[in-house]
C-alpha atoms as a PDB file:
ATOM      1  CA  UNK A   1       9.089  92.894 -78.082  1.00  0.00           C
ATOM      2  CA  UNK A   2      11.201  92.875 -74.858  1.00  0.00           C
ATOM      3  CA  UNK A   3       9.513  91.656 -71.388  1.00  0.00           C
ATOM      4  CA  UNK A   4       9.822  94.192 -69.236  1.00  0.00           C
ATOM      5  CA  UNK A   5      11.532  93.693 -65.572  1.00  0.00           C
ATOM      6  CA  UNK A   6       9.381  94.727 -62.855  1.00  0.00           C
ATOM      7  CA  UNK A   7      10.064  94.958 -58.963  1.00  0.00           C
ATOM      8  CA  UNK A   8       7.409  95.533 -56.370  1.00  0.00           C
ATOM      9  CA  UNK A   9       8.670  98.218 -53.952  1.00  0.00           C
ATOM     10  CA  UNK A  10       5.825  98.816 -51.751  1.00  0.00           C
ATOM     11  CA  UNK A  11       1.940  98.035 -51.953  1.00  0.00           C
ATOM     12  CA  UNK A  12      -0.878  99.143 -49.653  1.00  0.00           C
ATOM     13  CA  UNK A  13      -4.577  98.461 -50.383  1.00  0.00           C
ATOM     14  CA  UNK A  14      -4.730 101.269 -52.447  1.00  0.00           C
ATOM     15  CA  UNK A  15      -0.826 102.377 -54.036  1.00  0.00           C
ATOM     16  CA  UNK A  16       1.538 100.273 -55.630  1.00  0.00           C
ATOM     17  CA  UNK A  17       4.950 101.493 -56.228  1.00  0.00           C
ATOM     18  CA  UNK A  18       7.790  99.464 -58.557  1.00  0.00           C
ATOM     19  CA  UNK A  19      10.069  99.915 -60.875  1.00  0.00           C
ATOM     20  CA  UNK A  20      10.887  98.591 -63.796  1.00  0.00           C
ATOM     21  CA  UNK A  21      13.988  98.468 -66.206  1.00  0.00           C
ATOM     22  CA  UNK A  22      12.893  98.956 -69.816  1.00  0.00           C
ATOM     23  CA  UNK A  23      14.045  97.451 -73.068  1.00  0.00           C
ATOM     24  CA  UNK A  24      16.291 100.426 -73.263  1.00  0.00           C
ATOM     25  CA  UNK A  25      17.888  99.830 -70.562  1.00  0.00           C
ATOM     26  CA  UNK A  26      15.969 103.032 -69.017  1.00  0.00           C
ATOM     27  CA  UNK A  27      15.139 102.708 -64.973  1.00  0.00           C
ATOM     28  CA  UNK A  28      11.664 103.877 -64.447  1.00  0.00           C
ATOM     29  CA  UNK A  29       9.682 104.128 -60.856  1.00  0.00           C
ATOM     30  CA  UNK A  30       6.212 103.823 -60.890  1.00  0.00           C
ATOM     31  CA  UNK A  31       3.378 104.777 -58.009  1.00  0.00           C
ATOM     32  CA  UNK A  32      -0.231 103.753 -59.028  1.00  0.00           C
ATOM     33  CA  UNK A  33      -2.832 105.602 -56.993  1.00  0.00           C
ATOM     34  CA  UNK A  34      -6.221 104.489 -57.686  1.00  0.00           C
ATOM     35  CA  UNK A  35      -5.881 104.587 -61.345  1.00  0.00           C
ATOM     36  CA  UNK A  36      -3.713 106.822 -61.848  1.00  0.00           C
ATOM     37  CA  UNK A  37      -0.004 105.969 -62.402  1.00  0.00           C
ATOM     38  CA  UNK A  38       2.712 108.069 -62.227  1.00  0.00           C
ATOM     39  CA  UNK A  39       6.193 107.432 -64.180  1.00  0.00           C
ATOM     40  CA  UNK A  40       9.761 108.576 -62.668  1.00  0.00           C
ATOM     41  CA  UNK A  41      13.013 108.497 -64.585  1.00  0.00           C
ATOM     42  CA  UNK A  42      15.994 107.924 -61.717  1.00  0.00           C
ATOM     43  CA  UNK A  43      16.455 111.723 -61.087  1.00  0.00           C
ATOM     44  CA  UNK A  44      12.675 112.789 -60.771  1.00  0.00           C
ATOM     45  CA  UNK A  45      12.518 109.713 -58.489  1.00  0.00           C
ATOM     46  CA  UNK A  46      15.454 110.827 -56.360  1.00  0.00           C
ATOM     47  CA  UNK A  47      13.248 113.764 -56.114  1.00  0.00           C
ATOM     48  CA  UNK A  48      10.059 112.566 -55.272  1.00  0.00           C
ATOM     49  CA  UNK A  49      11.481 110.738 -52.471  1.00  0.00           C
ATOM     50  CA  UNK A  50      12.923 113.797 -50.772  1.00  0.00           C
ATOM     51  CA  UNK A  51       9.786 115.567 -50.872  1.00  0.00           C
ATOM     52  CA  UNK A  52       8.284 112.760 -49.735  1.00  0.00           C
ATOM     53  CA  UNK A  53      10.493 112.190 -46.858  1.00  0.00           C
ATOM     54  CA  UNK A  54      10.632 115.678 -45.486  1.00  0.00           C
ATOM     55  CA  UNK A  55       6.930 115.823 -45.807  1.00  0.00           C
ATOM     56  CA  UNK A  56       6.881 113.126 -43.336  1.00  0.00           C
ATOM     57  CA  UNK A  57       9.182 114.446 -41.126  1.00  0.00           C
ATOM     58  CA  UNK A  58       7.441 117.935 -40.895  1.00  0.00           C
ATOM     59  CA  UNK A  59       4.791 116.186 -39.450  1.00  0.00           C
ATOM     60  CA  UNK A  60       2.999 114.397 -42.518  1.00  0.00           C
ATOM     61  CA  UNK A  61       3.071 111.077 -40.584  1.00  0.00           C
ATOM     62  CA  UNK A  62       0.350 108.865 -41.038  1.00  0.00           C
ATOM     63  CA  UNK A  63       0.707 107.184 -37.383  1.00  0.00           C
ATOM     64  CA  UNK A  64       0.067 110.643 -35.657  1.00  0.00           C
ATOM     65  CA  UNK A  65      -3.841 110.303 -36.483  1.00  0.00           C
ATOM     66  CA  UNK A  66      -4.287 114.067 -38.090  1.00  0.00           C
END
């Protein structure tokens, strides 16, 4: 079997987020939240990160203390 090549994109104390290119040759994303972990092919990722993103901006900031 194939080693897998993973890349850390972000970790707090509690997520993790990397992604990894499979044996395939298949990108994947990954979050880990507590123990759950989420998998993203490219275009759900491309996604995710919009949501996430305009969440932010509409005031989903974590530095505004709410």
């Amino acid at each position: 079997m194939a080693d897998v090549n993973i890349e850390t994109l972000a970790e707090t104390e509690n997520y993790a987020a990397w992604k990894s290119v499979e044996p395939d040759g298949e990108l994947v994303y990954h979050v880990e939240i507590g123990s759950v972990t989420l998998h993203f092919f490219q275009e759900e990722w491309d996604e995710l990160v919009v949501l996430i993103t305009a969440a932010a901006e509409s005031g989903g900031d974590a530095e505004d203390g709410e």
